[in-house]
C-alpha atoms as a PDB file:
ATOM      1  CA  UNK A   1      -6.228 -26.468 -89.660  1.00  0.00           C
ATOM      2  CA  UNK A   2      -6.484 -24.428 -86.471  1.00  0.00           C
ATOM      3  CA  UNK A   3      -4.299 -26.712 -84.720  1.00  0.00           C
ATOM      4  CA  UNK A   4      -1.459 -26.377 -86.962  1.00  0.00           C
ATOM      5  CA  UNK A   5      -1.693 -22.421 -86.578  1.00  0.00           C
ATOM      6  CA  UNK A   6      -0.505 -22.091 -82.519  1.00  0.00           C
ATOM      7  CA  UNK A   7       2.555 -25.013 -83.226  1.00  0.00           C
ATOM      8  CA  UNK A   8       3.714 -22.913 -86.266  1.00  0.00           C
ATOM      9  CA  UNK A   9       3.516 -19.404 -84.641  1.00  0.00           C
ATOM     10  CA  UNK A  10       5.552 -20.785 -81.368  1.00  0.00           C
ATOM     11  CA  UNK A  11       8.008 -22.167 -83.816  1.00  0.00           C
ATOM     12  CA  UNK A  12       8.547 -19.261 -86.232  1.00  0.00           C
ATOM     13  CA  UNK A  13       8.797 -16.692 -83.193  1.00  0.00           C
ATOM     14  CA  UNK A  14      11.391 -19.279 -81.923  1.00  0.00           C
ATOM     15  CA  UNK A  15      13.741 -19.613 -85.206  1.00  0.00           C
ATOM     16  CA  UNK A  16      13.214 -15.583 -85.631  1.00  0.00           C
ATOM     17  CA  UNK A  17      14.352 -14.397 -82.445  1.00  0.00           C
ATOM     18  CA  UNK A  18      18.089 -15.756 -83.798  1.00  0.00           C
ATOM     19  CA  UNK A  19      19.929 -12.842 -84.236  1.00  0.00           C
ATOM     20  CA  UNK A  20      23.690 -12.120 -84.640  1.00  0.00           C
ATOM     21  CA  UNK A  21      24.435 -12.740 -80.792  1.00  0.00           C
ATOM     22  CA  UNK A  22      24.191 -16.472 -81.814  1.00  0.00           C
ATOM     23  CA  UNK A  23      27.006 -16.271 -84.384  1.00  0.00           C
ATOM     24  CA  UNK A  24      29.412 -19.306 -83.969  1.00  0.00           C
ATOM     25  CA  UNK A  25      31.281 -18.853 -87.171  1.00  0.00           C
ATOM     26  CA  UNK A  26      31.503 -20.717 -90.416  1.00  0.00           C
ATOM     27  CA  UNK A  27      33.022 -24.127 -89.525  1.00  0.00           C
ATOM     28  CA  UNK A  28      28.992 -25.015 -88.363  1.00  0.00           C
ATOM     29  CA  UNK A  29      26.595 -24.964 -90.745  1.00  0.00           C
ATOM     30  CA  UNK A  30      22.979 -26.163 -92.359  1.00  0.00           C
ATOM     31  CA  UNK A  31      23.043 -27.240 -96.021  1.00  0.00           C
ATOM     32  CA  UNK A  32      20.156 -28.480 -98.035  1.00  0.00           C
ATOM     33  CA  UNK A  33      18.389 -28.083-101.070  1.00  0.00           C
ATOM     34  CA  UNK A  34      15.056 -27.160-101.646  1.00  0.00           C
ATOM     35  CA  UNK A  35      12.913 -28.443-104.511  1.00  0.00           C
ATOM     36  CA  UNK A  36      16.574 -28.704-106.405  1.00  0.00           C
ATOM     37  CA  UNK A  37      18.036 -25.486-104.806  1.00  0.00           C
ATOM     38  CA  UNK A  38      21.093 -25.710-102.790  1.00  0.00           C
ATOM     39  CA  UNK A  39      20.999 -23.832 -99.648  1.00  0.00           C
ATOM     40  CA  UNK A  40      24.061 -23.138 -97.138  1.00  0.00           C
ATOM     41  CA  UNK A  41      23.702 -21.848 -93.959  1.00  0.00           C
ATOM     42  CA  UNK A  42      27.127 -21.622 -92.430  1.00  0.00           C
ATOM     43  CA  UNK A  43      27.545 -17.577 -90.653  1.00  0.00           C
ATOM     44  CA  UNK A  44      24.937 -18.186 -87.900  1.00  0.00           C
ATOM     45  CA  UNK A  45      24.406 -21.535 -86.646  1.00  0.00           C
ATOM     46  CA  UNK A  46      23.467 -22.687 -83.721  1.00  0.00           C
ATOM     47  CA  UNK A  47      21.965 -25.321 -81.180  1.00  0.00           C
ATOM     48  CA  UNK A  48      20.319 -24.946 -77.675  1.00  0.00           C
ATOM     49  CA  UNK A  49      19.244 -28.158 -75.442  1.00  0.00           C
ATOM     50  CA  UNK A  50      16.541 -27.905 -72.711  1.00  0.00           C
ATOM     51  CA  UNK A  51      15.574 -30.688 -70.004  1.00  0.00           C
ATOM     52  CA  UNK A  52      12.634 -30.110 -67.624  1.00  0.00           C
ATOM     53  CA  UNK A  53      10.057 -32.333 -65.846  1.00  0.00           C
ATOM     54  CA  UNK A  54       7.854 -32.311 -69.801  1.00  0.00           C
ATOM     55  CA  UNK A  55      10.578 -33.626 -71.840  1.00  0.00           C
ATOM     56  CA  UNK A  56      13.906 -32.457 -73.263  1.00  0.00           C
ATOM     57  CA  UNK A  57      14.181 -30.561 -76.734  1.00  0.00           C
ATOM     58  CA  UNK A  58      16.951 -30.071 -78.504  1.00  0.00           C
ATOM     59  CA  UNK A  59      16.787 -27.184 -81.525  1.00  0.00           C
ATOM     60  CA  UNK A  60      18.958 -26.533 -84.706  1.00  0.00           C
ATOM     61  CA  UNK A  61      18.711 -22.836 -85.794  1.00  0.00           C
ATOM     62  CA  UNK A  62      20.249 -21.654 -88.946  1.00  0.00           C
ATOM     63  CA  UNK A  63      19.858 -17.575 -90.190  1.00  0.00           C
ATOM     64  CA  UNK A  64      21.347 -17.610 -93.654  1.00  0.00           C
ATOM     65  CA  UNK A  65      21.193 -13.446 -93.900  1.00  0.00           C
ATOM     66  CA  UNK A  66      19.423 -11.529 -91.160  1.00  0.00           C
ATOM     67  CA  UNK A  67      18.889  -8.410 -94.189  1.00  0.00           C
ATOM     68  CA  UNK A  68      16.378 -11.011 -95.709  1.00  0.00           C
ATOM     69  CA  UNK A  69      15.202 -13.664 -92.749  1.00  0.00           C
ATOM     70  CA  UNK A  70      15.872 -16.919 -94.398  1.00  0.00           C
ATOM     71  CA  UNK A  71      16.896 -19.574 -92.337  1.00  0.00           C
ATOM     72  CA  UNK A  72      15.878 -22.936 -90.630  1.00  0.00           C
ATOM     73  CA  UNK A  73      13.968 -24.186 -87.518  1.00  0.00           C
ATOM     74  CA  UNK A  74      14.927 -27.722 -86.668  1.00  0.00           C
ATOM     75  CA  UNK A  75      13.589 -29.540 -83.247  1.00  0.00           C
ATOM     76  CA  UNK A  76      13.249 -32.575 -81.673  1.00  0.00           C
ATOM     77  CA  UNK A  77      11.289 -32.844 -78.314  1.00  0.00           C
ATOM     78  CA  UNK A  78      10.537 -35.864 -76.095  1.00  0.00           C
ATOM     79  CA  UNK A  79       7.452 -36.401 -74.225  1.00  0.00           C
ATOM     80  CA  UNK A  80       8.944 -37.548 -71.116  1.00  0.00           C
ATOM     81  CA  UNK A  81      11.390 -36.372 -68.479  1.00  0.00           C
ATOM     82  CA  UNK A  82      12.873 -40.014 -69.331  1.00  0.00           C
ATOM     83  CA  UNK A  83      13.182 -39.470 -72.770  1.00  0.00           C
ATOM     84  CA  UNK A  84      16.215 -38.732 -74.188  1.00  0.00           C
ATOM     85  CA  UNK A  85      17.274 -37.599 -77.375  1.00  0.00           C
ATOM     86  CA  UNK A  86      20.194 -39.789 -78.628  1.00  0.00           C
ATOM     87  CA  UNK A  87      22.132 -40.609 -81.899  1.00  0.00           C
ATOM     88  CA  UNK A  88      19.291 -42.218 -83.855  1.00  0.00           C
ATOM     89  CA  UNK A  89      16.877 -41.316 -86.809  1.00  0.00           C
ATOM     90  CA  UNK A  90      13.421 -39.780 -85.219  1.00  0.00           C
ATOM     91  CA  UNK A  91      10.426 -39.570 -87.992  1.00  0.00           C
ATOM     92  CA  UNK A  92       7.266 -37.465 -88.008  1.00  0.00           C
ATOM     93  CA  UNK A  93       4.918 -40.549 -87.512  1.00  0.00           C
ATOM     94  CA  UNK A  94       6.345 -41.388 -83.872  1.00  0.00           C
ATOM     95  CA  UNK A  95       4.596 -41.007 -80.963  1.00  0.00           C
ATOM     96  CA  UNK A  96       7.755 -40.721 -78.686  1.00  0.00           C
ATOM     97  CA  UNK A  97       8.916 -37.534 -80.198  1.00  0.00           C
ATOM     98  CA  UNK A  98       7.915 -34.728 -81.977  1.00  0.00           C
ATOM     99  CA  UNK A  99       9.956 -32.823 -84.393  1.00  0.00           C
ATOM    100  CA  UNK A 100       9.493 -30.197 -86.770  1.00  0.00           C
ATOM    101  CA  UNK A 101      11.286 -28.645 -89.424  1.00  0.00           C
ATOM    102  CA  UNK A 102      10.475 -24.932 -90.289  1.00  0.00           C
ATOM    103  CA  UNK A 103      12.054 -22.988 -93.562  1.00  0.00           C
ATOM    104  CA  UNK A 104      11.606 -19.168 -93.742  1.00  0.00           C
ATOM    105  CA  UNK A 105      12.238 -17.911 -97.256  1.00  0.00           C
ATOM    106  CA  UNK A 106      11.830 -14.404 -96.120  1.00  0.00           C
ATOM    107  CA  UNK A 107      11.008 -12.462 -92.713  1.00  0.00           C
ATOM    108  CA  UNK A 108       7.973 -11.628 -94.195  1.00  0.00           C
ATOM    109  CA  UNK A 109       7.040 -14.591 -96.438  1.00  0.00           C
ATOM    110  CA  UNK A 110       4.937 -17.002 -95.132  1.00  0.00           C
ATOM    111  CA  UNK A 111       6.795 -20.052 -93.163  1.00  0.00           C
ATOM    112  CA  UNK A 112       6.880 -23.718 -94.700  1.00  0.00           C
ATOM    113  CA  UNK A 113       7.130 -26.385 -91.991  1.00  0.00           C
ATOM    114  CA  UNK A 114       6.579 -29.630 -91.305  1.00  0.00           C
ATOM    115  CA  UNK A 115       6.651 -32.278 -88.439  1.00  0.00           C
ATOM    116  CA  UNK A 116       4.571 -34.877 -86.003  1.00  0.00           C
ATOM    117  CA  UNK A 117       1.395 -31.790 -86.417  1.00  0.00           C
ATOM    118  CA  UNK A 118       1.291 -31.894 -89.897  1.00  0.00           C
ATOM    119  CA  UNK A 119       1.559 -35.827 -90.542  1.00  0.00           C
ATOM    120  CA  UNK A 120      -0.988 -36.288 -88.341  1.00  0.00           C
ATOM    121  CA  UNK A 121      -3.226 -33.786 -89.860  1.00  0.00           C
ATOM    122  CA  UNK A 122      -2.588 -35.165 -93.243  1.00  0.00           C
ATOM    123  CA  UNK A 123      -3.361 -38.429 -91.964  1.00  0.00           C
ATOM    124  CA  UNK A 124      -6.689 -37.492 -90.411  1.00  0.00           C
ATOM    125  CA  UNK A 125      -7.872 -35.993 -93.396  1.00  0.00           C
ATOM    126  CA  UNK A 126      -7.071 -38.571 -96.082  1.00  0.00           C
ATOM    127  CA  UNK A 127      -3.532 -36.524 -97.372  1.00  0.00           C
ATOM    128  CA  UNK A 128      -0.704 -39.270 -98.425  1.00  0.00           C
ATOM    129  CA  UNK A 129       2.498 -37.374 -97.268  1.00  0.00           C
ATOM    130  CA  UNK A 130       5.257 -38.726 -99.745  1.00  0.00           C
ATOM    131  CA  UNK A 131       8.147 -37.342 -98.405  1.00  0.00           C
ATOM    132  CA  UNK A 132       7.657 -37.925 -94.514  1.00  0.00           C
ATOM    133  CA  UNK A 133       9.932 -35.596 -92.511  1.00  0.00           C
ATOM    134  CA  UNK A 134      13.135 -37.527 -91.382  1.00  0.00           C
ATOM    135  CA  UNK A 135      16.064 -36.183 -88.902  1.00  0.00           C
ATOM    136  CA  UNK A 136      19.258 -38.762 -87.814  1.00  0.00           C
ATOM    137  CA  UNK A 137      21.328 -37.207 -85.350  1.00  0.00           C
ATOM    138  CA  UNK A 138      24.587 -38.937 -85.908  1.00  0.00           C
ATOM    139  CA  UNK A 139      26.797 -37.314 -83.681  1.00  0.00           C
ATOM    140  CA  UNK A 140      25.612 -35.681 -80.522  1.00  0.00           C
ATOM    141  CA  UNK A 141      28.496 -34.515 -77.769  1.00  0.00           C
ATOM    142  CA  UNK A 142      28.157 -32.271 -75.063  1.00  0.00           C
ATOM    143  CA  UNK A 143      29.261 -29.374 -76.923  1.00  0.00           C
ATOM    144  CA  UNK A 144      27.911 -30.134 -80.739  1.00  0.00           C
ATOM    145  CA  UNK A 145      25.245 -31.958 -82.591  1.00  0.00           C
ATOM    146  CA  UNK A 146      25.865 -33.522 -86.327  1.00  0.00           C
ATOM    147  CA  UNK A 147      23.234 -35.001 -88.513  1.00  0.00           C
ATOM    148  CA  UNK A 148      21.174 -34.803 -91.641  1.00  0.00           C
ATOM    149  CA  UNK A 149      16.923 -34.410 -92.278  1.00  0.00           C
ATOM    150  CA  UNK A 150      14.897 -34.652 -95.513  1.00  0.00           C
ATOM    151  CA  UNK A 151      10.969 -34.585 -96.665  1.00  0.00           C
ATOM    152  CA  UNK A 152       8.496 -32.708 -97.588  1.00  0.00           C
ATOM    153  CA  UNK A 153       7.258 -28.896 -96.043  1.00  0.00           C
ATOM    154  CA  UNK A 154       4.294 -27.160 -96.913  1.00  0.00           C
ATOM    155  CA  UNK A 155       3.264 -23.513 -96.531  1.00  0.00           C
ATOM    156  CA  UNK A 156       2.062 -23.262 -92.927  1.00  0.00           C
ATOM    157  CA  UNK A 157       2.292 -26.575 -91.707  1.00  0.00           C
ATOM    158  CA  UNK A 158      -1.030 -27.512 -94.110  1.00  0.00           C
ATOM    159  CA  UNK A 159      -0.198 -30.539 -96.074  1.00  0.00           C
ATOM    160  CA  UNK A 160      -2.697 -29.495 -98.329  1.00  0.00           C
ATOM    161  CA  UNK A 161      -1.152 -26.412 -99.281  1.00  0.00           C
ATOM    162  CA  UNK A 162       1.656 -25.826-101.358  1.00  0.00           C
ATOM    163  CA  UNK A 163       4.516 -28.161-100.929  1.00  0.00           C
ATOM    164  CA  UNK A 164       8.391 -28.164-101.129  1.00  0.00           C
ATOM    165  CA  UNK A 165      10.788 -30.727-100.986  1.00  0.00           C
ATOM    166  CA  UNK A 166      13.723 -30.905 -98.422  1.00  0.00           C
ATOM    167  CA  UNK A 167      16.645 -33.435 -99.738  1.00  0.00           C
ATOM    168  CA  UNK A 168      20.340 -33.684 -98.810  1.00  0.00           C
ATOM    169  CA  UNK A 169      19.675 -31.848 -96.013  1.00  0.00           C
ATOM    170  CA  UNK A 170      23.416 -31.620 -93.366  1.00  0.00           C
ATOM    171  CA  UNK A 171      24.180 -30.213 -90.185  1.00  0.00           C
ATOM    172  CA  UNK A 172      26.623 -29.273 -87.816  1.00  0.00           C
ATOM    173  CA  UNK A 173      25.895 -27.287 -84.493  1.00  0.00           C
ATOM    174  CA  UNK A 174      27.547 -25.735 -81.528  1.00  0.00           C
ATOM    175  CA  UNK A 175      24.870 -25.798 -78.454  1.00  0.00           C
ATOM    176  CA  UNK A 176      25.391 -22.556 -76.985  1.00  0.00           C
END
């Protein structure tokens, strides 16, 4: 459990320090519903991209109203310098690259996420994920990223704990 704690923290301070700096208007956006609830995030979306000597990273951040906090965390990170991160689909069971998906319902509520942490957790403790987290990047230019993600989140990271489900998940981002 401890090791899901430190991933989860770094992530959450990540999608909260969005703010309205990041605004890139309403033609980007993230949609998806949650256990049956349609969500749109479409008045501050955005993407950043990062290459060093570790790996390269790209991030999908989505603040639905910054009054309340809720918004989305999406990343995708590759273990290698080498790596890149293409047009593809990239699952939480690979060993190439890690991604994550965190959904804040509030600035104060506790954080649902998922990811490469948790399935492996759940998988050394005997916990069947049904719903394994799934991101395609389908279009990926030097100035925006499209794609769509699905699967399961539980409340922090613990796939033992309380669980939602992500479907029809869309989204469209300008890397600032």
């Amino acid at each position: 459990m401890k090791r899901l704690f430190f991933p989860t923290i770094l992530l959450a301070a990540l999608f909260l320090s969005c703010n309205k700096s990041h605004n890139t208007g309403s033609a980007y956006y993230i949609n998806a519903s949650i256990d049956g609830v349609s969500k749109s995030f479409s008045g501050n979306v955005y993407a950043t991209r990062t290459s060093d000597v570790h790996g390269n990273a790209i991030n999908i951040n989505g603040l639905f109203s910054s009054s309340t906090g809720e918004g989305f965390n999406l990343s995708i990170n590759s273990h290698a310098a080498n790596v890149y991160i293409a047009t593809g689909v990239y699952a939480d069971t690979s060993s190439v690259y890690t991604i994550s998906l965190i959904y804040s319902p509030y600035a104060t509520a506790t954080l649902y996420g998922s990811g490469n942490v948790t399935s492996d957790s759940a998988a050394n403790h005997g916990i069947t994920i049904v719903n394994h987290l799934k991101v395609v990047i389908n279009e990926l230019t030097g100035t925006d990223i499209t794609g769509s993600f699905s699967g399961d989140i539980f409340l922090s990271g613990d796939a033992s704990a309380d669980k939602k489900t992500v479907t029809n998940g869309s989204f469209y981002a300008k890397f600032q």
